[in-house]
Protein backbone atom coordinates (compact mmCIF):
# COMPACT_ATOMS: atom_id res chain seq x y z
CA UNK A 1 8.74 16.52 2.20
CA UNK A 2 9.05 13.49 4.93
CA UNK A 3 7.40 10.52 4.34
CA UNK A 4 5.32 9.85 7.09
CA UNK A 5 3.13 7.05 6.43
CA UNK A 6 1.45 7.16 9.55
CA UNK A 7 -0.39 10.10 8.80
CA UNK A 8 -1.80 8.40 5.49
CA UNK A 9 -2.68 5.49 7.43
CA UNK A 10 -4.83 8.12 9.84
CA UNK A 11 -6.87 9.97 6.84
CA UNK A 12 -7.29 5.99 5.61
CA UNK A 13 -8.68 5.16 9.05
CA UNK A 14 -10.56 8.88 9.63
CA UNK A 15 -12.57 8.38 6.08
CA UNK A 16 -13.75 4.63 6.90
CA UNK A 17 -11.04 3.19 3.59
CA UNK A 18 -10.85 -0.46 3.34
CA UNK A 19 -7.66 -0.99 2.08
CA UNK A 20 -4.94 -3.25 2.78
CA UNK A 21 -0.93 -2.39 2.92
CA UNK A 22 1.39 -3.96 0.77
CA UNK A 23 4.81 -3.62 -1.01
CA UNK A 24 8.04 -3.03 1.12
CA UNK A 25 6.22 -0.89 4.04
CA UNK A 26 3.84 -4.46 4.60
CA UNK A 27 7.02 -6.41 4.87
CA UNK A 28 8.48 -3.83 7.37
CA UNK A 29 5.78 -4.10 9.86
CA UNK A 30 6.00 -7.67 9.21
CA UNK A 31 9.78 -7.73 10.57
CA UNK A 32 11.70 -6.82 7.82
CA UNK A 33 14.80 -4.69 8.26
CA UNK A 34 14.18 -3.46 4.08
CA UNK A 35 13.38 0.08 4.30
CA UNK A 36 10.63 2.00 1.70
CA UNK A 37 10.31 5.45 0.78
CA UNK A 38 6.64 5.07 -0.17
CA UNK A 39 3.16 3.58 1.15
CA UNK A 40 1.89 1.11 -1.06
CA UNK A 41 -2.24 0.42 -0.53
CA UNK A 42 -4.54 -2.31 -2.27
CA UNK A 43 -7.98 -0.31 -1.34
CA UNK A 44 -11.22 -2.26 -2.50
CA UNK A 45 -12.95 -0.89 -5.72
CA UNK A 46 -16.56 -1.24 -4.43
CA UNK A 47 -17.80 2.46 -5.31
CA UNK A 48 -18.57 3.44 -1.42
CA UNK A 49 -15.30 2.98 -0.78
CA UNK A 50 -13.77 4.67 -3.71
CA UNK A 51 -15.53 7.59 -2.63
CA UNK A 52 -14.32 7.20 0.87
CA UNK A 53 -10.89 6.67 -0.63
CA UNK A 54 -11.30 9.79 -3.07
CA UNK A 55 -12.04 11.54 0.42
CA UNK A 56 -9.43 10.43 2.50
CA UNK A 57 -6.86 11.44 -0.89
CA UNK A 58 -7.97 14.86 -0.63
CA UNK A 59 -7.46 15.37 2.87
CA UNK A 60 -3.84 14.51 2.52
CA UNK A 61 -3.32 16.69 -0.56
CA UNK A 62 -2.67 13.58 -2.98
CA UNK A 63 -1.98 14.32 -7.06
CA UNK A 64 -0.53 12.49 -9.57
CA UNK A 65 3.43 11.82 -9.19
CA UNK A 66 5.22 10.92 -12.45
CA UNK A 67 9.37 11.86 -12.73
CA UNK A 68 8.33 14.35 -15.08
CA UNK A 69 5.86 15.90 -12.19
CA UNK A 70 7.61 15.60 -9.43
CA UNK A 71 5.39 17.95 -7.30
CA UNK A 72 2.72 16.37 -8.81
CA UNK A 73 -0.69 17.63 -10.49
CA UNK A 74 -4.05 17.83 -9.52
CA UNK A 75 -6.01 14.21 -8.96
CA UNK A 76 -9.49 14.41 -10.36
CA UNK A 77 -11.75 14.22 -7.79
CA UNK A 78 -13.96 10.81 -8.50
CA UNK A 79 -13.87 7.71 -6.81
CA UNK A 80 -15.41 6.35 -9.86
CA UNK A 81 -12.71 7.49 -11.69
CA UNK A 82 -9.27 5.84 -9.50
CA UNK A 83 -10.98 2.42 -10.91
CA UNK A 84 -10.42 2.82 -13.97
CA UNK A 85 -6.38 2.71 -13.50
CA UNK A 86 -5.02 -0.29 -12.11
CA UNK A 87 -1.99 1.74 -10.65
CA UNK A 88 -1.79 5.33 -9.67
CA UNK A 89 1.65 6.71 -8.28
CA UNK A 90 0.62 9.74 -5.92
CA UNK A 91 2.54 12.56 -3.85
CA UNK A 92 0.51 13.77 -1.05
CA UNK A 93 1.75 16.06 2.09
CA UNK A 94 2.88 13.17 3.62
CA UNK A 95 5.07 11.63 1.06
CA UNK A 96 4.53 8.79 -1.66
CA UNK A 97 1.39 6.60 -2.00
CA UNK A 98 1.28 4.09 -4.65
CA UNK A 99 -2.53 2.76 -5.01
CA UNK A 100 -2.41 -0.63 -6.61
CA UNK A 101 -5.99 -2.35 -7.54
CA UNK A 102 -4.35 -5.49 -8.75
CA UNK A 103 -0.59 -6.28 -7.44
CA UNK A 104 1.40 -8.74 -9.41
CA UNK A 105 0.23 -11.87 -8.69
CA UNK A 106 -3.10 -11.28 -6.66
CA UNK A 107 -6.67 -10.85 -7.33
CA UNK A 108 -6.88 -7.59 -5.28
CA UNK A 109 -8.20 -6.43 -2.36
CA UNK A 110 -10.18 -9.26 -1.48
CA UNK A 111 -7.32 -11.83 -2.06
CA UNK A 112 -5.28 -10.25 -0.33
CA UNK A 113 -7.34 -9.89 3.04
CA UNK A 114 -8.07 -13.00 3.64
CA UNK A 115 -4.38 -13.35 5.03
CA UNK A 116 -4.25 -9.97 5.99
CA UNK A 117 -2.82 -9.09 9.58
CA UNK A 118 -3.37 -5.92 11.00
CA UNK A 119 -1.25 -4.23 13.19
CA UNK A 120 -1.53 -1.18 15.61
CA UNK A 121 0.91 1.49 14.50
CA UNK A 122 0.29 4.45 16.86
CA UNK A 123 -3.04 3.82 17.91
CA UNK A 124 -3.97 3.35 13.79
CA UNK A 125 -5.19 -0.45 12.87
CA UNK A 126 -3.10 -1.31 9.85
CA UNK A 127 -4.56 -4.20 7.89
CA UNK A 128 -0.99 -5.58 6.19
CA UNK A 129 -0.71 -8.43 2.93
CA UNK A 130 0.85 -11.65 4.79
CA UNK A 131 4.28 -12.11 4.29
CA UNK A 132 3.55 -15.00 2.19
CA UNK A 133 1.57 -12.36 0.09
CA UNK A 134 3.90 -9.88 -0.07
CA UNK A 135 6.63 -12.59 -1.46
CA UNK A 136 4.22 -13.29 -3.57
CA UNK A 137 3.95 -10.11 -5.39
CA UNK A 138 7.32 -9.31 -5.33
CA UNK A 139 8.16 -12.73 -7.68
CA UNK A 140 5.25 -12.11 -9.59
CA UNK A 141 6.55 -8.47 -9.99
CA UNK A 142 10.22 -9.64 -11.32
CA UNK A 143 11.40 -5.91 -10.89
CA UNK A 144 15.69 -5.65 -9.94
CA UNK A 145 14.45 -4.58 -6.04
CA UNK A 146 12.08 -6.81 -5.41
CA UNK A 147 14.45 -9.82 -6.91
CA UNK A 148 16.77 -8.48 -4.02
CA UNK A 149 14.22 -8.16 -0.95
CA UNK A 150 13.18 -11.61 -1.97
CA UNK A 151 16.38 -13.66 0.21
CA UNK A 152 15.59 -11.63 3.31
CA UNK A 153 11.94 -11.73 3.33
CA UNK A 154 11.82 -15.59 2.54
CA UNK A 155 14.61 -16.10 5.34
CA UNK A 156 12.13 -13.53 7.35
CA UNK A 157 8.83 -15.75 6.63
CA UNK A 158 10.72 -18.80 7.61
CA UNK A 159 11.93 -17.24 10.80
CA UNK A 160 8.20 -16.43 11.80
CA UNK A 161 6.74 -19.82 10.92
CA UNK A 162 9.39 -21.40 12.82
CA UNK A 163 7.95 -19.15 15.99
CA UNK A 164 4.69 -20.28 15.44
């Protein structure tokens, strides 16, 4: 299956989700020339939006990815229910989605929108981490890839503040 994040980022937008993107496919449509293979999302956990979230999962087909299930299995249907992980890994028709409640070194959703910048990718409005947020996570992280993106997407940050 292709990943096509832009179709997750439509059911997001069609069900009303407030959700900001983060990980490597934030620091992309920051600039970055790191390429992903997944969407990772910090929705907010108020319950009307889990629902809207649960919503917007189920119109893209999303279950539960693990290595041993690649193909996935069924998500419950509860938006109660995707609070009470901090992380879910998800395949869904249009690829990977990684839902993160709590990134390494943030507070959430509501830390990370305050910075927030949102960008129009085909007509969707994309609310992105900063750059400064997304480095952020990645050294709180400590995982072998994120170590790596770090040079570029400090020398990237730099590069943009220097624009103004």
């Amino acid at each position: 299956m292709a990943f096509d994040p832009i179709a997750v980022f439509r059911a997001l937008a069609d069900h009303d989700v407030a959700y900001v993107a983060i990980g490597g496919l934030a620091a992309t449509l920051h600039g970055s020339p790191l390429t992903t293979g997944d969407l990772d999302i910090c929705p907010a956990a108020d319950p009307a939006n889990l629902e809207r979230l649960d919503a917007a999962l189920a119109s893209i087909d999303a279950r539960i990815w693990s290595d041993r299930e690649p193909d996935g299995v069924p998500l419950p249907s509860d938006g109660v229910l995707l609070a009470q992980a901090k992380v879910w890994n998800l395949i869904t028709a249009h690829g990977r989605v990684d839902l993160s409640f709590e990134p390494s070194g943030t507070r959430g959703y509501r830390d990370l929108i305050r910075d927030a910048v949102t960008f129009d990718v085909e007509g969707v409005h994309v609310p992105a981490a900063s750059l400064a947020d997304v480095i952020r996570s990645k050294e709180a992280a400590g995982r072998e890839r994120d170590r790596a993106a770090l040079p570029t997407l400090r020398r990237l940050l730099e590069r943009l503040e220097d624009e103004g």
